[in-house]
N, C-alpha and C. Protein backbone atom coordinates (compact mmCIF):
# COMPACT_ATOMS: atom_id res chain seq x y z
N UNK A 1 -33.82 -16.65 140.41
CA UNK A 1 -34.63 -17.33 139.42
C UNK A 1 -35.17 -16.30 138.42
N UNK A 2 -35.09 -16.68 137.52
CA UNK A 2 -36.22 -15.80 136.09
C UNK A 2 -37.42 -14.95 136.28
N UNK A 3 -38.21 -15.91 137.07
CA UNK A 3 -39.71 -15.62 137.26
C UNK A 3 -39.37 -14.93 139.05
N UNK A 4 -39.42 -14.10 139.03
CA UNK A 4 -39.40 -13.39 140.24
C UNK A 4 -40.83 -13.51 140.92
N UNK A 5 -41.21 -12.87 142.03
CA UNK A 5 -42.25 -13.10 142.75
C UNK A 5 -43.59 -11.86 142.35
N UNK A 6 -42.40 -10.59 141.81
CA UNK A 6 -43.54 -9.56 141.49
C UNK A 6 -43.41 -10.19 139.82
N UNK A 7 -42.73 -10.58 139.39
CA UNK A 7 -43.27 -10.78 138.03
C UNK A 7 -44.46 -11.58 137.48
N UNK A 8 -43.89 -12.86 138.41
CA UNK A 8 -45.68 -14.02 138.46
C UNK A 8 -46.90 -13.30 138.67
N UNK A 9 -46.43 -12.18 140.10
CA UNK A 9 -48.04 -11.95 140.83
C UNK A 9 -48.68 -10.76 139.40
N UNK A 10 -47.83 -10.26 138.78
CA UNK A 10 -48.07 -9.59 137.30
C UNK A 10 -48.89 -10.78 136.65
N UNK A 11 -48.15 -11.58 136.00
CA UNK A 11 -48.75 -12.35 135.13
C UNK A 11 -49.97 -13.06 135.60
N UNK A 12 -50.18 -12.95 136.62
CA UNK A 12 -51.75 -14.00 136.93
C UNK A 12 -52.28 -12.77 137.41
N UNK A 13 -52.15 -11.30 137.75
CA UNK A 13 -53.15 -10.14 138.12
C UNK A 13 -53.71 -9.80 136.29
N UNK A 14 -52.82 -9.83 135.37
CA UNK A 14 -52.75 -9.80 134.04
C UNK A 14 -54.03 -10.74 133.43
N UNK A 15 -53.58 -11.81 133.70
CA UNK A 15 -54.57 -13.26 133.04
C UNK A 15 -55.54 -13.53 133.78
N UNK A 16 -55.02 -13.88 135.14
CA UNK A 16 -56.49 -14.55 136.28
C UNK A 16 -57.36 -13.61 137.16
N UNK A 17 -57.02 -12.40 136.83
CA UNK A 17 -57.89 -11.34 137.68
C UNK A 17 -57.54 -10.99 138.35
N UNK A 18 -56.88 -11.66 139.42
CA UNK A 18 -55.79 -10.97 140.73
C UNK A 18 -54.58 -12.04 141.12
N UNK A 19 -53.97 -11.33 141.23
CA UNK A 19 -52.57 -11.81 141.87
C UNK A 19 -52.34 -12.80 142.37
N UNK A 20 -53.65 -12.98 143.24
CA UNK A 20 -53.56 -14.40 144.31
C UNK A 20 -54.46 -15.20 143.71
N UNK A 21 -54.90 -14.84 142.48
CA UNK A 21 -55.89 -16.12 141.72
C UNK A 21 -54.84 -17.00 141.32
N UNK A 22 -53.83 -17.59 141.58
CA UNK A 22 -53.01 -18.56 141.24
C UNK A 22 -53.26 -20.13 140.75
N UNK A 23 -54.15 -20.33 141.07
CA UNK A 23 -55.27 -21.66 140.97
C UNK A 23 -55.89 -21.47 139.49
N UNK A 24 -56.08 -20.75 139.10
CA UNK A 24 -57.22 -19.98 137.83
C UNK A 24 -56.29 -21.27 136.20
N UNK A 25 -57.23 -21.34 135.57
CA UNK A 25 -56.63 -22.08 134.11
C UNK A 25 -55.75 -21.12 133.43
N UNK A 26 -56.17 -19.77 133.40
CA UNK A 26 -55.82 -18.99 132.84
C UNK A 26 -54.01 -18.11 133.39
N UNK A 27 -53.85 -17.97 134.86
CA UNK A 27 -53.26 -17.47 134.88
C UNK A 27 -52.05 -18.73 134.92
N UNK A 28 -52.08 -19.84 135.08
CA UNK A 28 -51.44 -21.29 134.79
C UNK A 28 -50.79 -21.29 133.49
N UNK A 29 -51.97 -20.97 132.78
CA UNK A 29 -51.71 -21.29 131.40
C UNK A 29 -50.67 -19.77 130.62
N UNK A 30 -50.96 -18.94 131.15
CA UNK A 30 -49.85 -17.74 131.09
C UNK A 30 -48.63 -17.80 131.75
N UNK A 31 -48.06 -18.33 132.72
CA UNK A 31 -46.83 -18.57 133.87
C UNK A 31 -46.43 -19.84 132.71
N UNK A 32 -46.90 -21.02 132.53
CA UNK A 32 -46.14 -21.96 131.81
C UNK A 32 -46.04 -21.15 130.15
N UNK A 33 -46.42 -20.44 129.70
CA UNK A 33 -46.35 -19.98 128.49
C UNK A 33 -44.68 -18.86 128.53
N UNK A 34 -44.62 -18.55 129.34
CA UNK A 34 -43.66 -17.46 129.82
C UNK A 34 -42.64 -18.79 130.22
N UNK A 35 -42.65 -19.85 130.87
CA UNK A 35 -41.63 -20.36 131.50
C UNK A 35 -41.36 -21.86 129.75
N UNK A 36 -42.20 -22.03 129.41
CA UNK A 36 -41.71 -22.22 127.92
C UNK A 36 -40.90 -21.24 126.99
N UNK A 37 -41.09 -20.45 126.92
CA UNK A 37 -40.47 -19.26 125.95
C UNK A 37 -38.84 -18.55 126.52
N UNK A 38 -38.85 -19.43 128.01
CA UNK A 38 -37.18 -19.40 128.43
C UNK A 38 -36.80 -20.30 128.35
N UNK A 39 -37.46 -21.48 128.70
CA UNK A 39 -37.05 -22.92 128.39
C UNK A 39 -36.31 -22.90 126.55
N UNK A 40 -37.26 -22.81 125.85
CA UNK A 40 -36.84 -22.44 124.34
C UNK A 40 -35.42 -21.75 124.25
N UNK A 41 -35.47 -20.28 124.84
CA UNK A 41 -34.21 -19.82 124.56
C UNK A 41 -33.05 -19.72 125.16
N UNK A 42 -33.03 -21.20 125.86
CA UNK A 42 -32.17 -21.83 126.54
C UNK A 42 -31.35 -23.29 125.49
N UNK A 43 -32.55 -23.31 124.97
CA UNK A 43 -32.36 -25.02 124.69
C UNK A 43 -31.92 -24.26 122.66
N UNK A 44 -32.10 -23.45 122.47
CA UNK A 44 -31.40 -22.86 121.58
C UNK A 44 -29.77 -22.79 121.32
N UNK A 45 -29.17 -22.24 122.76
CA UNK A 45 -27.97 -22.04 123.06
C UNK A 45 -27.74 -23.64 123.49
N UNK A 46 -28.21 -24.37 124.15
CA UNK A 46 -27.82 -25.66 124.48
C UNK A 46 -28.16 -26.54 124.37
N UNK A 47 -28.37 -27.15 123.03
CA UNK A 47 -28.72 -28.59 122.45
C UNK A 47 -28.93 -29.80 123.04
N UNK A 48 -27.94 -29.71 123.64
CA UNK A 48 -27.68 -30.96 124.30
C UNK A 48 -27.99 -31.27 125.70
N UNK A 49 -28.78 -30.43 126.24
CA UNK A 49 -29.58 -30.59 127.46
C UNK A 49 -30.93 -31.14 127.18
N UNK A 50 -30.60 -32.34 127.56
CA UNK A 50 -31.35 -33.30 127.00
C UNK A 50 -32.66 -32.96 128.57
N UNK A 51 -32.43 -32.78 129.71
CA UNK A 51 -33.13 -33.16 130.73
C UNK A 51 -34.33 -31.79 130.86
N UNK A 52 -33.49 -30.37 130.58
CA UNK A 52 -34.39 -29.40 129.89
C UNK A 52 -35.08 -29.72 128.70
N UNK A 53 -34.76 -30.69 128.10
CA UNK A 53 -35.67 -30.70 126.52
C UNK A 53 -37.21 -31.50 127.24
N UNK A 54 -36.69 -32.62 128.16
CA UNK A 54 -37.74 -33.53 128.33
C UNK A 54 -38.72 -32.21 129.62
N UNK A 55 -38.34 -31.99 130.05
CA UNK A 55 -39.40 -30.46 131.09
C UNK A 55 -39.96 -29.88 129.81
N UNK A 56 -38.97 -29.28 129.46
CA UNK A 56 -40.14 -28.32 128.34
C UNK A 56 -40.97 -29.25 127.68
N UNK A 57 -41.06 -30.31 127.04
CA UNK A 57 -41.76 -31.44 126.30
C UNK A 57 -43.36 -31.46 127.82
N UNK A 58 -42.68 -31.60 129.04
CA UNK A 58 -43.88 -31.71 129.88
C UNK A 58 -44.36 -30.66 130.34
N UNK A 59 -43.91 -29.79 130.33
CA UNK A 59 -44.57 -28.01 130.36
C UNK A 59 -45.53 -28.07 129.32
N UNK A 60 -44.88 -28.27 128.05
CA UNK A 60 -45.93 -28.05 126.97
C UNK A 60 -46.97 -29.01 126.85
N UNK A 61 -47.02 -30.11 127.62
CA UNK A 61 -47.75 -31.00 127.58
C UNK A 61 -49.20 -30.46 128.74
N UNK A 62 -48.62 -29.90 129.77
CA UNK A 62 -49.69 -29.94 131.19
C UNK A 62 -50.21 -28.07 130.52
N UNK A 63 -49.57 -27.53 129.53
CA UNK A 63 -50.32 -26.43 128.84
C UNK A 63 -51.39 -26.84 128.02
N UNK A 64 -51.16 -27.71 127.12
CA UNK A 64 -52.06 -28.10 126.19
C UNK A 64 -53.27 -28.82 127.10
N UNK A 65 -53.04 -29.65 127.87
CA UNK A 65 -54.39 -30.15 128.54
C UNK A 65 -54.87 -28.96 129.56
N UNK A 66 -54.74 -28.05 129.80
CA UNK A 66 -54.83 -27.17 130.54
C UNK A 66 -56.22 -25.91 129.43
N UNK A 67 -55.37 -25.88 128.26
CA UNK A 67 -56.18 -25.43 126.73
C UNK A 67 -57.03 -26.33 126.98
N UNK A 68 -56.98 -27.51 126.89
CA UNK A 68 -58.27 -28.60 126.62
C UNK A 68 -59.15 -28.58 127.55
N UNK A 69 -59.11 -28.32 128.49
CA UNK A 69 -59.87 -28.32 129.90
C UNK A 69 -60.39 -27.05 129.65
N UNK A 70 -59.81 -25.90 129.25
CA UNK A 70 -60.54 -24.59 129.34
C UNK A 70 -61.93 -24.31 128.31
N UNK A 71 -61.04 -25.35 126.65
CA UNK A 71 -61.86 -25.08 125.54
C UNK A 71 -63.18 -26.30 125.83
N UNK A 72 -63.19 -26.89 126.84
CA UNK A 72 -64.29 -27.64 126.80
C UNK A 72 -65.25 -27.06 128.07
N UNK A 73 -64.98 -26.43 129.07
CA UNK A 73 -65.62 -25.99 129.86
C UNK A 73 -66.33 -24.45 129.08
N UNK A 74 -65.35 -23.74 129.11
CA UNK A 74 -65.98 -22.42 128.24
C UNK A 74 -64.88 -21.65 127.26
N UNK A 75 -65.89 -22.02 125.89
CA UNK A 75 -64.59 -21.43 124.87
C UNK A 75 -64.30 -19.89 124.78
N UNK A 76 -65.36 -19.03 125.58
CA UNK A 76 -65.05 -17.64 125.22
C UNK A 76 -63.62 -17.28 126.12
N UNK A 77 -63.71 -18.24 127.04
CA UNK A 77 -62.27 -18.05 128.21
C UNK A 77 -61.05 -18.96 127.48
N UNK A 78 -61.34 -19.63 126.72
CA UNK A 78 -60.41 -19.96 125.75
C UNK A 78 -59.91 -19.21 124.83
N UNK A 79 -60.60 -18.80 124.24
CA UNK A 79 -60.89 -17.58 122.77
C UNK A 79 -59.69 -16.57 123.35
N UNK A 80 -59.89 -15.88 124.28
CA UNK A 80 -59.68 -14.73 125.47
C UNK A 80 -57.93 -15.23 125.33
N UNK A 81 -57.58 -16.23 126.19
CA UNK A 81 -56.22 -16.50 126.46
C UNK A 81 -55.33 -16.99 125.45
N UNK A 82 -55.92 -17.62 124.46
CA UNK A 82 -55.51 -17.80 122.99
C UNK A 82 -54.59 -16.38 122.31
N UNK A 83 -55.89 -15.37 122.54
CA UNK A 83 -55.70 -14.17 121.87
C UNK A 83 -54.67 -13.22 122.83
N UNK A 84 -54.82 -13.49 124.05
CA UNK A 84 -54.12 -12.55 124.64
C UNK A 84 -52.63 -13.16 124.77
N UNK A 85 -52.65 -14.31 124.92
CA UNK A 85 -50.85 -14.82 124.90
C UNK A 85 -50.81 -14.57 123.12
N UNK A 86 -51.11 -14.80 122.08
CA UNK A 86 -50.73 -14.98 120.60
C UNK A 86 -50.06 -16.49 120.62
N UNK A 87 -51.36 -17.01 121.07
CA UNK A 87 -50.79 -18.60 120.49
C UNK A 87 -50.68 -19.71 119.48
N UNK A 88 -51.86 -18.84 119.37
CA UNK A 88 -52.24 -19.24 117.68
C UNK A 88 -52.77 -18.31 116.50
N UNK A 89 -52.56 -18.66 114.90
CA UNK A 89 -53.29 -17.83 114.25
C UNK A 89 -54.99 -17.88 114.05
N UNK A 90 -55.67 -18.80 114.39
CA UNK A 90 -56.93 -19.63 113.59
C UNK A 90 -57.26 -20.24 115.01
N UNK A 91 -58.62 -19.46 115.12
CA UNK A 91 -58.91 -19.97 116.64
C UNK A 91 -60.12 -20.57 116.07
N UNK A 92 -60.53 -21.90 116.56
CA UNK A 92 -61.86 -22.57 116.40
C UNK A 92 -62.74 -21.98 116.98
């Protein structure tokens, strides 16, 4: 698979504080950000994978409420993961 086991426990020691914070909004919201951005350069080369288009459509969907849940509980931990993935230009 893509996402190897030391690569995840990277990306959530990276975002959620430690490795085994796996539960965290943040390190969630970094693992689906990474597993979108292969999804993408998949569906680049293959159009017509229609069943990858509809996953990535719900990846990006359980990210965005995932943003919404974070920016309403506390926006500086929003602010934070915004800036550190580059997800946007214009942060509220």
């Amino acid at each position: 698979m893509y996402l190897s086991k030391e690569y995840k426990a990277n990306i959530f020691a990276e975002f959620a504080g430690a490795d085994t914070n796996t539960g965290s909004a943040e390190g969630q919201i970094a693992l689906f950000t990474k597993r979108i951005a292969h999804l993408t350069e998949h569906l680049k080369k293959n159009r017509k994978d229609y069943s990858t288009q509809r996953a990535l459509q719900m990846l990006v969907g359980k990210r965005r409420s995932l943003l919404a849940y974070l920016y309403k509980k506390d926006i500086n931990r929003y602010r934070a993961i915004i800036k550190g993935l580059g997800l946007r230009d214009i942060i509220k």
